[in-house]
N, C-alpha and C. Protein backbone atom coordinates (compact mmCIF):
# COMPACT_ATOMS: atom_id res chain seq x y z
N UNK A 1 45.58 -24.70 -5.33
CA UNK A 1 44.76 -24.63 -6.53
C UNK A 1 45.39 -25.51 -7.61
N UNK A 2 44.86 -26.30 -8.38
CA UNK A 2 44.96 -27.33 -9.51
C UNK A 2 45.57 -26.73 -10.53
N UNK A 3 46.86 -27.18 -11.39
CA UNK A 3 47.02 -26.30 -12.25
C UNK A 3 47.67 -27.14 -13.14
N UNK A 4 48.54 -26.86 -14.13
CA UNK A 4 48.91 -27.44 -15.33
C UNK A 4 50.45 -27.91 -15.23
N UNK A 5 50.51 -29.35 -14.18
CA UNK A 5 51.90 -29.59 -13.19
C UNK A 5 53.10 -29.63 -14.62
N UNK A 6 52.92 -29.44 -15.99
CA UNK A 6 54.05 -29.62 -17.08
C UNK A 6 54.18 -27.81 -17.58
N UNK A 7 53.66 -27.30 -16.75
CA UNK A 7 53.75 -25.50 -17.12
C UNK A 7 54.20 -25.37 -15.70
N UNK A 8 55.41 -25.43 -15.18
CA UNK A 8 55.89 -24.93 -13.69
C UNK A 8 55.82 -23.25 -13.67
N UNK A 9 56.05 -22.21 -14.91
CA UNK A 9 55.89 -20.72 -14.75
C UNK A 9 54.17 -20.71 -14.28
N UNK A 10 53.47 -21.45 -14.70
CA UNK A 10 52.14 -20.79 -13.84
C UNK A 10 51.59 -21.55 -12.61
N UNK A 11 52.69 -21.92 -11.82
CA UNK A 11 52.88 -22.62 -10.08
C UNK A 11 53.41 -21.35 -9.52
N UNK A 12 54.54 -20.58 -10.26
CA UNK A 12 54.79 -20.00 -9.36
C UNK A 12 54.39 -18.06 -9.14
N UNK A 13 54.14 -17.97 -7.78
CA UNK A 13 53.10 -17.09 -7.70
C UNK A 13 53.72 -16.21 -5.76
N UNK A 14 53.27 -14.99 -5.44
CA UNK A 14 53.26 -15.20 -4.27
C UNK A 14 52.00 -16.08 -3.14
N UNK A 15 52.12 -15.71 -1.81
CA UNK A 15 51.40 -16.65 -1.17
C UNK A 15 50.44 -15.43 -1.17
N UNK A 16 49.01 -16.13 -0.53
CA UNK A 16 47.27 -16.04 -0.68
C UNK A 16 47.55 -15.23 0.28
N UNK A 17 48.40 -14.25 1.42
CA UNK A 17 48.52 -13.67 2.44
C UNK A 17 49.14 -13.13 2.20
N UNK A 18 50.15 -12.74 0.83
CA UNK A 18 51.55 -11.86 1.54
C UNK A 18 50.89 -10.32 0.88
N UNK A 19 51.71 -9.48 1.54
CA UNK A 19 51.41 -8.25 1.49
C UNK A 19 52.42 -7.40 1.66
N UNK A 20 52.86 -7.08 0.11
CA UNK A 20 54.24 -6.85 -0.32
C UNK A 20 54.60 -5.64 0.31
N UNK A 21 54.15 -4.28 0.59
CA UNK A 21 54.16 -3.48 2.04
C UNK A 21 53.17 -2.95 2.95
N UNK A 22 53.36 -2.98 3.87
CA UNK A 22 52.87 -2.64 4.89
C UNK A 22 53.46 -2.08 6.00
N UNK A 23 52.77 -0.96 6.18
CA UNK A 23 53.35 0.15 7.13
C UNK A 23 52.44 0.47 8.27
N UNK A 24 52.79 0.12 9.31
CA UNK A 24 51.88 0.37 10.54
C UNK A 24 52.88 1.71 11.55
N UNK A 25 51.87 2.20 12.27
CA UNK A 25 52.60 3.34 13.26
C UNK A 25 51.62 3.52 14.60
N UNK A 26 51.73 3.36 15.60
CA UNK A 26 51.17 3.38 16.63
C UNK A 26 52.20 4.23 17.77
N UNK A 27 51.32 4.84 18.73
CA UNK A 27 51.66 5.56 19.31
C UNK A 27 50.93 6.20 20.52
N UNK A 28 51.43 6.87 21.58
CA UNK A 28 50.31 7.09 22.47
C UNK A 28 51.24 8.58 23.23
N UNK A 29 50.82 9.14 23.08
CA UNK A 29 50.79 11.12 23.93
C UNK A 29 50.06 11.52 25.00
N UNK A 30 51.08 11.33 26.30
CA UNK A 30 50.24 11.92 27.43
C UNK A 30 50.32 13.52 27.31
N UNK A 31 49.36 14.10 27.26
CA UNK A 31 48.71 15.96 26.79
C UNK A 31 49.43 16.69 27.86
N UNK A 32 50.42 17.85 27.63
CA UNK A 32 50.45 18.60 28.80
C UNK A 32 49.59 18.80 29.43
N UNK A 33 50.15 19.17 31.21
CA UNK A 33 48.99 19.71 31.72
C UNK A 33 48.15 21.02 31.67
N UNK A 34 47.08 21.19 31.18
CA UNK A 34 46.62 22.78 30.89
C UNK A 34 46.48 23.52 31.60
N UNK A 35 45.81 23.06 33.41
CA UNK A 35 46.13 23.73 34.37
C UNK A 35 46.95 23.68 35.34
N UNK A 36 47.18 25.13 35.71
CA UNK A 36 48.43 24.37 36.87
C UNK A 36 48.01 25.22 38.17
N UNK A 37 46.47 25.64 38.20
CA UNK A 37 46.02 26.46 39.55
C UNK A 37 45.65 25.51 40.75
N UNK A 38 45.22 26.19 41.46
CA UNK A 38 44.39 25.64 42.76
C UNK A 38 43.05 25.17 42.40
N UNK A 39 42.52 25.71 41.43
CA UNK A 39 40.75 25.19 41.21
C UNK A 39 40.93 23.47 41.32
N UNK A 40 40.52 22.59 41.59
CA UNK A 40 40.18 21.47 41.80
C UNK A 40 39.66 21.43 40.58
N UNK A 41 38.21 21.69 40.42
CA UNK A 41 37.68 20.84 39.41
C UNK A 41 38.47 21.68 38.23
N UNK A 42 38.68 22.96 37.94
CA UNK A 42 39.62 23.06 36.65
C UNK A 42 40.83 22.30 36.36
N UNK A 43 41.38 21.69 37.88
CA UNK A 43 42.66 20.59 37.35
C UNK A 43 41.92 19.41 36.82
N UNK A 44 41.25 18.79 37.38
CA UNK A 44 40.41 17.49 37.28
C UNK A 44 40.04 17.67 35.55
N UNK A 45 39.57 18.83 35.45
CA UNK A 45 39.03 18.91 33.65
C UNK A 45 39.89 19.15 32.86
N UNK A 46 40.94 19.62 33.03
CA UNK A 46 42.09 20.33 31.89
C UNK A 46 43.17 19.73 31.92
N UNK A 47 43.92 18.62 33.12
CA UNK A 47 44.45 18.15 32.57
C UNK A 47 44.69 16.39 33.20
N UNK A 48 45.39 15.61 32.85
CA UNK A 48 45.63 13.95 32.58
C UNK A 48 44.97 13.85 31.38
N UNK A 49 44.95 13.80 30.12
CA UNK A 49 44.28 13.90 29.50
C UNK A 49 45.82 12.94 28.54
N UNK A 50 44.78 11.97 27.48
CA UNK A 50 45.98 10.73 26.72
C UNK A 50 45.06 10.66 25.65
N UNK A 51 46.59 10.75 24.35
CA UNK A 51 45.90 10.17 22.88
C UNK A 51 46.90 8.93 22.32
N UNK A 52 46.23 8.24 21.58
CA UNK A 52 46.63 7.19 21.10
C UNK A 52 45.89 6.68 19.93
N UNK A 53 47.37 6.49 18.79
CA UNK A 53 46.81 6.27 17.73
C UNK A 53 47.39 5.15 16.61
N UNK A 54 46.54 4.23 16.00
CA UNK A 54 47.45 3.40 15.19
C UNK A 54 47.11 3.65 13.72
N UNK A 55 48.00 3.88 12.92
CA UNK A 55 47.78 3.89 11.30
C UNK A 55 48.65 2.88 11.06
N UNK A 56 47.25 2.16 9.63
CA UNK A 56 48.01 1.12 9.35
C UNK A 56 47.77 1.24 7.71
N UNK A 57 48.94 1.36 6.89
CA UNK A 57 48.20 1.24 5.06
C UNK A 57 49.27 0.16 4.69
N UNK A 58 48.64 -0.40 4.10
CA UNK A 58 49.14 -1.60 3.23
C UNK A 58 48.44 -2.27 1.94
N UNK A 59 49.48 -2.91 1.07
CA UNK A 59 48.93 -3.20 -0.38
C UNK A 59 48.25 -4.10 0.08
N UNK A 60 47.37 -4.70 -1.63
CA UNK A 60 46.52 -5.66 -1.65
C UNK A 60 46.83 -6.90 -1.45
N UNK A 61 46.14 -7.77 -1.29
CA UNK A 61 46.36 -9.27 -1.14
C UNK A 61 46.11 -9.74 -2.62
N UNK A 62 47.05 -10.47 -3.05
CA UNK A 62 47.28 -11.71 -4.45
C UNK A 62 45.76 -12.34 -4.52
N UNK A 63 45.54 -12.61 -5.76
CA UNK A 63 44.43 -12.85 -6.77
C UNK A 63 44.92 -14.16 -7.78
N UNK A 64 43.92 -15.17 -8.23
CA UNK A 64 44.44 -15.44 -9.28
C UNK A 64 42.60 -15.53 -9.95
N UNK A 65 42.53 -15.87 -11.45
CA UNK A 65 41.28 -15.93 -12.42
C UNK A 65 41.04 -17.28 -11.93
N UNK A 66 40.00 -17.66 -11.75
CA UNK A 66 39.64 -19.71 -11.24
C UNK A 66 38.69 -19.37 -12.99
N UNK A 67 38.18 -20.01 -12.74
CA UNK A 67 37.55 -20.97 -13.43
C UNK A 67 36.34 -22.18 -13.06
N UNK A 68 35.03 -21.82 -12.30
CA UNK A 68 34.59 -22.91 -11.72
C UNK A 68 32.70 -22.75 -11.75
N UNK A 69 32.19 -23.42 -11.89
CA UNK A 69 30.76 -23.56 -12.48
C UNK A 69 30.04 -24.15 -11.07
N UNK A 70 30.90 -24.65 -9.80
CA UNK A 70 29.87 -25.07 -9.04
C UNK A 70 30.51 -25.98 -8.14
N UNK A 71 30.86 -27.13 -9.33
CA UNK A 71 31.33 -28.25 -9.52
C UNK A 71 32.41 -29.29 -9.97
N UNK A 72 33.04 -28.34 -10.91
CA UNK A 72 34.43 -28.42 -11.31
C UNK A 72 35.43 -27.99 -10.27
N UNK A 73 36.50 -28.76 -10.47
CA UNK A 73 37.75 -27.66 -9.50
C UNK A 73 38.26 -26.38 -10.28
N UNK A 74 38.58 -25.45 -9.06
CA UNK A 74 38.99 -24.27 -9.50
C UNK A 74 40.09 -24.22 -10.26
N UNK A 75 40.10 -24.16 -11.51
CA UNK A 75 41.66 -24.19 -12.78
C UNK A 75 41.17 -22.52 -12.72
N UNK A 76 42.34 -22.06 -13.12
CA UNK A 76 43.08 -21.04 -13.98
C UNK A 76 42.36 -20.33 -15.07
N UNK A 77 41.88 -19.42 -15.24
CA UNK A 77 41.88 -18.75 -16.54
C UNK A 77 42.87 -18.38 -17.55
N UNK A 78 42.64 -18.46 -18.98
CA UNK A 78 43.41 -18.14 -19.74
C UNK A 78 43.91 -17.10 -20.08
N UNK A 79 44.88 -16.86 -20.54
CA UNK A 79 45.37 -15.75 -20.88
C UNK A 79 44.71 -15.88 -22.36
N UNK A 80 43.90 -14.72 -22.81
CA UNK A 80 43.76 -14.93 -24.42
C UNK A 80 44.79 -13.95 -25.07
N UNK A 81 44.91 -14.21 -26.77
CA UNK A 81 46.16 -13.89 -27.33
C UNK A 81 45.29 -12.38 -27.85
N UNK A 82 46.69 -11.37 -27.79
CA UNK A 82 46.80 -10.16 -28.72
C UNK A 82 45.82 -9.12 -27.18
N UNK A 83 46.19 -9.61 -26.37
CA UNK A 83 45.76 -8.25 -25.20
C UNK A 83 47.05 -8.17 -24.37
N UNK A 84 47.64 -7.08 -24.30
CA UNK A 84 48.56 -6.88 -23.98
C UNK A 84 49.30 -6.81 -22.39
N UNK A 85 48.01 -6.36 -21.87
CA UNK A 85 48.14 -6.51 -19.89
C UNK A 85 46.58 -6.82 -19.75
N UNK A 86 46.72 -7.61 -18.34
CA UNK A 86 46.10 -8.01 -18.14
C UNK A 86 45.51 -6.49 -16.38
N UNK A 87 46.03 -6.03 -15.98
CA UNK A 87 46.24 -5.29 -14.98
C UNK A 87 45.54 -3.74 -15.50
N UNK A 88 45.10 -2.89 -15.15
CA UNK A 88 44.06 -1.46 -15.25
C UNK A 88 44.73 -0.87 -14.50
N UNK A 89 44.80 0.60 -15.05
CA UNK A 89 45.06 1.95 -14.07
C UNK A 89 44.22 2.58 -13.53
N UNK A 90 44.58 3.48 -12.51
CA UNK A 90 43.78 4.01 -11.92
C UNK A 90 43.06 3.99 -10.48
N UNK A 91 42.26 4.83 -9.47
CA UNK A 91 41.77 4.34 -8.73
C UNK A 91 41.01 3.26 -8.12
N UNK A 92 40.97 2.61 -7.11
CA UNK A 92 40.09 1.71 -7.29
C UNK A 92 38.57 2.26 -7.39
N UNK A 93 38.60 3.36 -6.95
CA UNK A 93 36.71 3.57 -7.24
C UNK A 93 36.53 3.68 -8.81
N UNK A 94 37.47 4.34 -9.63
CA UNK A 94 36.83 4.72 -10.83
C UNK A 94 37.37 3.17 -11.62
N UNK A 95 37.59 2.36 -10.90
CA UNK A 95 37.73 0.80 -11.50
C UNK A 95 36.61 -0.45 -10.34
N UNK A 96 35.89 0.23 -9.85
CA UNK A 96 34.94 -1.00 -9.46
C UNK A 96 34.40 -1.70 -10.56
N UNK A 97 33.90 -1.10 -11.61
CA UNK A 97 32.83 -2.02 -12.12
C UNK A 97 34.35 -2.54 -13.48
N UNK A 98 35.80 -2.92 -13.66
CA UNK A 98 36.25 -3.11 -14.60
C UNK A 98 38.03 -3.51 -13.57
N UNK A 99 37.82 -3.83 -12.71
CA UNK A 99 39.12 -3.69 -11.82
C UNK A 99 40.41 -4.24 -12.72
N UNK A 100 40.22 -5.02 -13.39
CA UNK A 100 41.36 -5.72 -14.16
C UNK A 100 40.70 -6.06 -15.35
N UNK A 101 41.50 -5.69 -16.88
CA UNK A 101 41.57 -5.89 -17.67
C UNK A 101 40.49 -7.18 -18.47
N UNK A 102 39.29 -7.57 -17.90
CA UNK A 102 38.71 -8.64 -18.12
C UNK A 102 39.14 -9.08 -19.68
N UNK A 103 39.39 -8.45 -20.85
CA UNK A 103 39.43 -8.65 -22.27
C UNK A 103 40.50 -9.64 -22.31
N UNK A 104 41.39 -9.51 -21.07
CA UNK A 104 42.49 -10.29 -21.48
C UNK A 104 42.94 -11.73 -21.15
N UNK A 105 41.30 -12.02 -20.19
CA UNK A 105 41.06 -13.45 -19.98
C UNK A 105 40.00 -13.53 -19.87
N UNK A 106 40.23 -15.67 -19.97
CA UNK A 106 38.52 -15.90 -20.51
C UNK A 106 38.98 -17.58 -19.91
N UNK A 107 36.84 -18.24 -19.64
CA UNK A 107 37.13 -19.41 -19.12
C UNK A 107 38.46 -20.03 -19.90
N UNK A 108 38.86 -21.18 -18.77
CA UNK A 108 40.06 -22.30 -19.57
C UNK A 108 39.11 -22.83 -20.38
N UNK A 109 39.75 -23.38 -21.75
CA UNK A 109 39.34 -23.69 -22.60
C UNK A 109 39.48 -25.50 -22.51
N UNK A 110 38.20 -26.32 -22.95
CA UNK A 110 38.67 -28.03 -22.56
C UNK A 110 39.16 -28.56 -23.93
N UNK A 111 40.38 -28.80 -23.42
CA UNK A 111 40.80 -29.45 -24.72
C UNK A 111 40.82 -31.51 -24.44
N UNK A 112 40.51 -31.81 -26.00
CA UNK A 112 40.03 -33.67 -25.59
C UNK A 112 41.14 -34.24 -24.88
N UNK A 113 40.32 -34.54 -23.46
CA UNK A 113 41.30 -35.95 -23.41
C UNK A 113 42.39 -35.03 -22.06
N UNK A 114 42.46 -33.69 -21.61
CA UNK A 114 43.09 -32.61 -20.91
C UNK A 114 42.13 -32.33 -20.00
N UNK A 115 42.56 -31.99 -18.93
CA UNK A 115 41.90 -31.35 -18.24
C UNK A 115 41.96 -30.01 -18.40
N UNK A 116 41.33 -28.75 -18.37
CA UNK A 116 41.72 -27.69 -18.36
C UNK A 116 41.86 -26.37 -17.40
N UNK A 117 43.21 -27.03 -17.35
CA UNK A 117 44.49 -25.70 -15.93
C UNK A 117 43.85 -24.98 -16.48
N UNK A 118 44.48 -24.24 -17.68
CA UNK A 118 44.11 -22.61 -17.45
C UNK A 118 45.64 -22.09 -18.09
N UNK A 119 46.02 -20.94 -18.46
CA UNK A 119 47.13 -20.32 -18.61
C UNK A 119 47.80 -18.82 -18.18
N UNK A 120 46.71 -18.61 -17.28
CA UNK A 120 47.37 -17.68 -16.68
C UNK A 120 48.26 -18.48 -15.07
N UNK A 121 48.69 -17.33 -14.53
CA UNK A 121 49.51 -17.65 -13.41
C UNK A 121 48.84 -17.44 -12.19
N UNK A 122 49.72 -18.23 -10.98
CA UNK A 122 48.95 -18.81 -9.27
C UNK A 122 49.17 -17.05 -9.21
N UNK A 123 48.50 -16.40 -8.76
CA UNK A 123 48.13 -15.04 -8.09
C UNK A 123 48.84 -14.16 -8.64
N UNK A 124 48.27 -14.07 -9.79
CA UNK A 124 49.22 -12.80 -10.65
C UNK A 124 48.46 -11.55 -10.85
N UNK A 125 47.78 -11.42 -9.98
CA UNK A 125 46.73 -10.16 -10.09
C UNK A 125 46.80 -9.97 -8.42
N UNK A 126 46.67 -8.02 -8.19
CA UNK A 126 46.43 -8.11 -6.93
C UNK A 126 45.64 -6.91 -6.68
N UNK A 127 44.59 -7.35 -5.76
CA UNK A 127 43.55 -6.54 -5.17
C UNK A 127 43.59 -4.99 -4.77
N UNK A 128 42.73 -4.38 -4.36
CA UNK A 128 43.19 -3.21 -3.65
C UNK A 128 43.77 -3.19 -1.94
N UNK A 129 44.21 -1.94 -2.38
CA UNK A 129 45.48 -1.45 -1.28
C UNK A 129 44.27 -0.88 -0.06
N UNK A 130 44.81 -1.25 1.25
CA UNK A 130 43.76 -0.65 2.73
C UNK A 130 44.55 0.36 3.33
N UNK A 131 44.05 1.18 3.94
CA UNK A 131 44.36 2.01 4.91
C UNK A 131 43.39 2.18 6.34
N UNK A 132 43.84 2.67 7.12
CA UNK A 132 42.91 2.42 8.51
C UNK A 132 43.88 3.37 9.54
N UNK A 133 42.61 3.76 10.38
CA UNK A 133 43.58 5.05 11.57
C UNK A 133 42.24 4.85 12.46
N UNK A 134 42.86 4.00 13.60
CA UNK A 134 42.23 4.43 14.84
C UNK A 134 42.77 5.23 15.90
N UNK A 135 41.67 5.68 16.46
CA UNK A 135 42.04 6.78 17.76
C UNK A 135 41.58 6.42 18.67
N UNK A 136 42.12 6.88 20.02
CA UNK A 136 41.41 7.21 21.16
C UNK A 136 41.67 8.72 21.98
N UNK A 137 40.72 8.65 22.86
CA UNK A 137 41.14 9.88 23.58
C UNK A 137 40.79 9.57 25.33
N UNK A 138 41.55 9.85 25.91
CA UNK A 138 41.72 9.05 27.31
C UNK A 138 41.94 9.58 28.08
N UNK A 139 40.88 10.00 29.41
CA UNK A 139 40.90 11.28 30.77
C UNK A 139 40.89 10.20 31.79
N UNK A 140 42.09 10.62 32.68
CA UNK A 140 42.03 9.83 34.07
C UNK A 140 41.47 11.03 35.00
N UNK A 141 40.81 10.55 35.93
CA UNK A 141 40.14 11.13 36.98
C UNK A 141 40.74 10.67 38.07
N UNK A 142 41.91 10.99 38.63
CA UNK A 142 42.31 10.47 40.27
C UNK A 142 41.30 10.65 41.33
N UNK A 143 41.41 9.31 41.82
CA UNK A 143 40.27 9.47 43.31
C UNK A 143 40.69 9.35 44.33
N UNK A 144 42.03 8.59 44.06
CA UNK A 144 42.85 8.35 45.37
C UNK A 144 44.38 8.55 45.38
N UNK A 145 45.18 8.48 46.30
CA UNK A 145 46.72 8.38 45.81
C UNK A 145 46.40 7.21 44.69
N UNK A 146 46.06 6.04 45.07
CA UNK A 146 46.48 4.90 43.92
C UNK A 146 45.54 3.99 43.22
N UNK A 147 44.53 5.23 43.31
CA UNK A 147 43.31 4.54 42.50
C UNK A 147 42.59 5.65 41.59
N UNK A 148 42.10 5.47 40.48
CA UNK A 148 41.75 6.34 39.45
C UNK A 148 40.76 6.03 38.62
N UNK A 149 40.16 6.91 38.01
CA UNK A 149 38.94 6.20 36.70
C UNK A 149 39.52 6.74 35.39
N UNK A 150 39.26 5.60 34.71
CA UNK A 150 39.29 5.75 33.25
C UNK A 150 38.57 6.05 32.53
N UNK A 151 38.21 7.19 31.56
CA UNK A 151 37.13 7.73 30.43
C UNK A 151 37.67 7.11 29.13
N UNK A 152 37.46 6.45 28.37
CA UNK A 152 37.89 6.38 27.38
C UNK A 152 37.20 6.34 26.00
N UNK A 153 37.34 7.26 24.62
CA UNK A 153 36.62 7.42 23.60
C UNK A 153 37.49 6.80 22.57
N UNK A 154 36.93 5.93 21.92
CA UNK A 154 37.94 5.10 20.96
C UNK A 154 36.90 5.09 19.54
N UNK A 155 37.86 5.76 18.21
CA UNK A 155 37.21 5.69 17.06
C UNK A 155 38.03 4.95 15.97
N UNK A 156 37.28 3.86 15.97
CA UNK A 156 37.56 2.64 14.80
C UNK A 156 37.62 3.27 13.53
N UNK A 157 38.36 3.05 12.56
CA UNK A 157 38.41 3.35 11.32
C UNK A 157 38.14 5.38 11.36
N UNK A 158 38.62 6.14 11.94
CA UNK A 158 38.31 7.66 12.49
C UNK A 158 37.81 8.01 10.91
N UNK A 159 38.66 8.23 9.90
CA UNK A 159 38.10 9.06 8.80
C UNK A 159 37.09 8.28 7.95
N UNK A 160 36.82 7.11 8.21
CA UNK A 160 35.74 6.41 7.79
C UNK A 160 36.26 6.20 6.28
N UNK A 161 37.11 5.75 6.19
CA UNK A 161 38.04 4.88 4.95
C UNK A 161 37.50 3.69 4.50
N UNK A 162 36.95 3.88 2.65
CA UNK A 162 36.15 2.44 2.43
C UNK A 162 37.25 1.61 1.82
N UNK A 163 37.64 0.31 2.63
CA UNK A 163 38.81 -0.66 2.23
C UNK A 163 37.66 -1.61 1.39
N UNK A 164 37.83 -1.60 -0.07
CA UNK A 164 37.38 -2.62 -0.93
C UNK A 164 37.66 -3.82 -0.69
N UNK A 165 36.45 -5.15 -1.08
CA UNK A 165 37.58 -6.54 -1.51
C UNK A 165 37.75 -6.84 -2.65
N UNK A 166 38.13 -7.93 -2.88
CA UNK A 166 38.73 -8.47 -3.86
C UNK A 166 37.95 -8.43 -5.00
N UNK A 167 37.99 -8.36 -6.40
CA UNK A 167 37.07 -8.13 -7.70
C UNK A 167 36.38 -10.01 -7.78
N UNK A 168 35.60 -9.92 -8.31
CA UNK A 168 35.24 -10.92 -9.25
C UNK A 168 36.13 -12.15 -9.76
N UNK A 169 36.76 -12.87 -9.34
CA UNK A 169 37.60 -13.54 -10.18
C UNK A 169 37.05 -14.62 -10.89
N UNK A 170 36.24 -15.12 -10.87
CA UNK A 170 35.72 -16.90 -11.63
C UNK A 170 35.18 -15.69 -12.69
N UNK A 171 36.02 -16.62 -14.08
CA UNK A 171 35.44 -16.46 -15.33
C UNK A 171 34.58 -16.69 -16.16
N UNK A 172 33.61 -17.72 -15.33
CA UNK A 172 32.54 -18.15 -15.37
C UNK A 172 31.27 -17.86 -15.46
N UNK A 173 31.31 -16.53 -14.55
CA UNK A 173 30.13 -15.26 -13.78
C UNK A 173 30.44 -14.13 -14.85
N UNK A 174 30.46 -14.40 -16.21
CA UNK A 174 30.74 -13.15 -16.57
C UNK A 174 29.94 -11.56 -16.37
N UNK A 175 28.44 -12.10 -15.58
CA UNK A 175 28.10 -11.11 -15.28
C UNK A 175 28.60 -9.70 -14.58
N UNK A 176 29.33 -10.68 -13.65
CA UNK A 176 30.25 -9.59 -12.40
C UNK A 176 31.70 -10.30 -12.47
N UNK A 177 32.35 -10.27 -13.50
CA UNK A 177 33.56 -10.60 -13.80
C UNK A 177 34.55 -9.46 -13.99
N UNK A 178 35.42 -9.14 -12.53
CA UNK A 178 36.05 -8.17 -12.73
C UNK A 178 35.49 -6.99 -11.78
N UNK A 179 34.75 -6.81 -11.08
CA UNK A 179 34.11 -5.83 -10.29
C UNK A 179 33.98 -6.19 -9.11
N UNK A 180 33.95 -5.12 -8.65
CA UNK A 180 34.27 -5.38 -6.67
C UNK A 180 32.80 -4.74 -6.16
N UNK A 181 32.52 -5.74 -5.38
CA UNK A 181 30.97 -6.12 -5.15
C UNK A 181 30.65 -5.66 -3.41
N UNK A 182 32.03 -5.31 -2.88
CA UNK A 182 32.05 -5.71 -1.28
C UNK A 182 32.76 -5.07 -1.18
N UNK A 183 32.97 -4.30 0.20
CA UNK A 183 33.90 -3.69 1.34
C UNK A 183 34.63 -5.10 1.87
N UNK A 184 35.89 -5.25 2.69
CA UNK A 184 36.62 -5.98 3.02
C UNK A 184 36.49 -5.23 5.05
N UNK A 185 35.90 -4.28 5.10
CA UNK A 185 36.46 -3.89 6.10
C UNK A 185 34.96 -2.90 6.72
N UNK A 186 34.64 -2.62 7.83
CA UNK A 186 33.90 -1.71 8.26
C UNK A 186 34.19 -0.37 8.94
N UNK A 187 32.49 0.21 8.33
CA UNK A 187 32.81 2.15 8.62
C UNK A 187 32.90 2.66 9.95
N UNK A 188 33.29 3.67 9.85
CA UNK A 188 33.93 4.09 11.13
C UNK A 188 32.67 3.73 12.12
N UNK A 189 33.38 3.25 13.39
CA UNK A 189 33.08 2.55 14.22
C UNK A 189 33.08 3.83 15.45
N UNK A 190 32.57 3.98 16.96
CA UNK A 190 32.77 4.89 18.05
C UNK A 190 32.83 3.78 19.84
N UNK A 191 33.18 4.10 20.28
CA UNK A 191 32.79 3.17 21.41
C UNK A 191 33.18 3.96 22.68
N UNK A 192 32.54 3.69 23.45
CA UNK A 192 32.91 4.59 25.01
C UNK A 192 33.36 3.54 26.06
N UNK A 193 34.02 3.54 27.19
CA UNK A 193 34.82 2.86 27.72
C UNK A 193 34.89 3.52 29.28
N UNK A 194 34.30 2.93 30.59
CA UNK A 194 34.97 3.15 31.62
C UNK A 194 35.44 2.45 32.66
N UNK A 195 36.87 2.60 32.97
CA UNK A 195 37.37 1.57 33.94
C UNK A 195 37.92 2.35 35.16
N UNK A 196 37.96 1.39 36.05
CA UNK A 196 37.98 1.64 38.09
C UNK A 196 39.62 1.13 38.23
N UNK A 197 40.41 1.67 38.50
CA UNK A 197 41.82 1.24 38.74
C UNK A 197 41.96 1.29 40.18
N UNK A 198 42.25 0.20 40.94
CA UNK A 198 42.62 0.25 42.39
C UNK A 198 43.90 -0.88 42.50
């Protein structure tokens, strides 16, 4: 992004990807067995039975204010004077329609004969934070000494967690300047699965 190469404090920024933590956990539990009789089909139903699960939460991805009408290159928004943060508290739902401080920037201003960077900084704002937990649940059916079927129930996103994207950033749109317009991610998902092992 284009910026104001005699202001080096607003070059430096993290990168358009980093994601200052992130915590993943995956895992997979073969189920005791529930029966341990002679019934055939009560072994076959009660037990081989497998869960497996990955949780993943991690912060937002870096932001910066552009500045762009269409046609211009994307510069920087300004920082305007006497607002004190530029950053909002709170949830992200009860901050969709205001995610960041809009009062405290505004288009770059053209000054004669300048192009206009902008004065805020390369990604000094950052988005909302995701979370995500998939499952499965997984019955083998033996058919042979060394051949078996696979059942498998797999639920994408299980608690149906809405991961926001990114707000509004061009200062331009003041209509939706600052408000998050979009999911980044989709609702819980289900899928069924069967495989022949020989």
């Amino acid at each position: 992004m284009p910026g104001d190469q005699q202001n080096l404090n607003t070059q430096i920024g993290p990168s358009d990807f980093d994601r200052t933590h992130r915590f993943v956990f995956s895992g997979v539990y073969d189920l005791p067995k529930l029966y341990r009789g002679d019934s055939h089909f009560a072994k076959a139903l009660g037990n081989d039975w497998e869960t497996n699960g990955v949780v993943t939460l991690q912060t937002g991805l870096p932001y910066s204010v552009i500045c762009s009408d269409g046609s211009s290159l994307h510069n920087r928004g300004d920082l305007l004077p006497g607002v004190p943060t530029v950053t909002s508290s709170g949830s992200t739902v009860s901050r969709l329609g205001d995610y960041f401080n809009t009062a405290a920037l505004g288009p770059c201003t053209e000054l004669s004969n300048v192009a206009p960077f902008g004065t805020s900084s390369r990604n000094s704002l950052r988005g909302p934070g995701q979370k995500n937990i998939d499952f499965s649940l997984v019955k083998f059916f033996p058919v042979t000494e060394k051949s078996r079927v696979e059942f498998r129930a797999e639920f994408f996103n299980i608690f149906n967690f809405v991961n926001f994207a990114q707000p509004n950033n061009n200062a331009f749109v003041p209509a939706t300047f600052g408000t998050i317009t979009a999911t980044s991610a989709g609702p819980r998902m289900i899928q069924f699965a069967l495989k022949y092992s020989f």
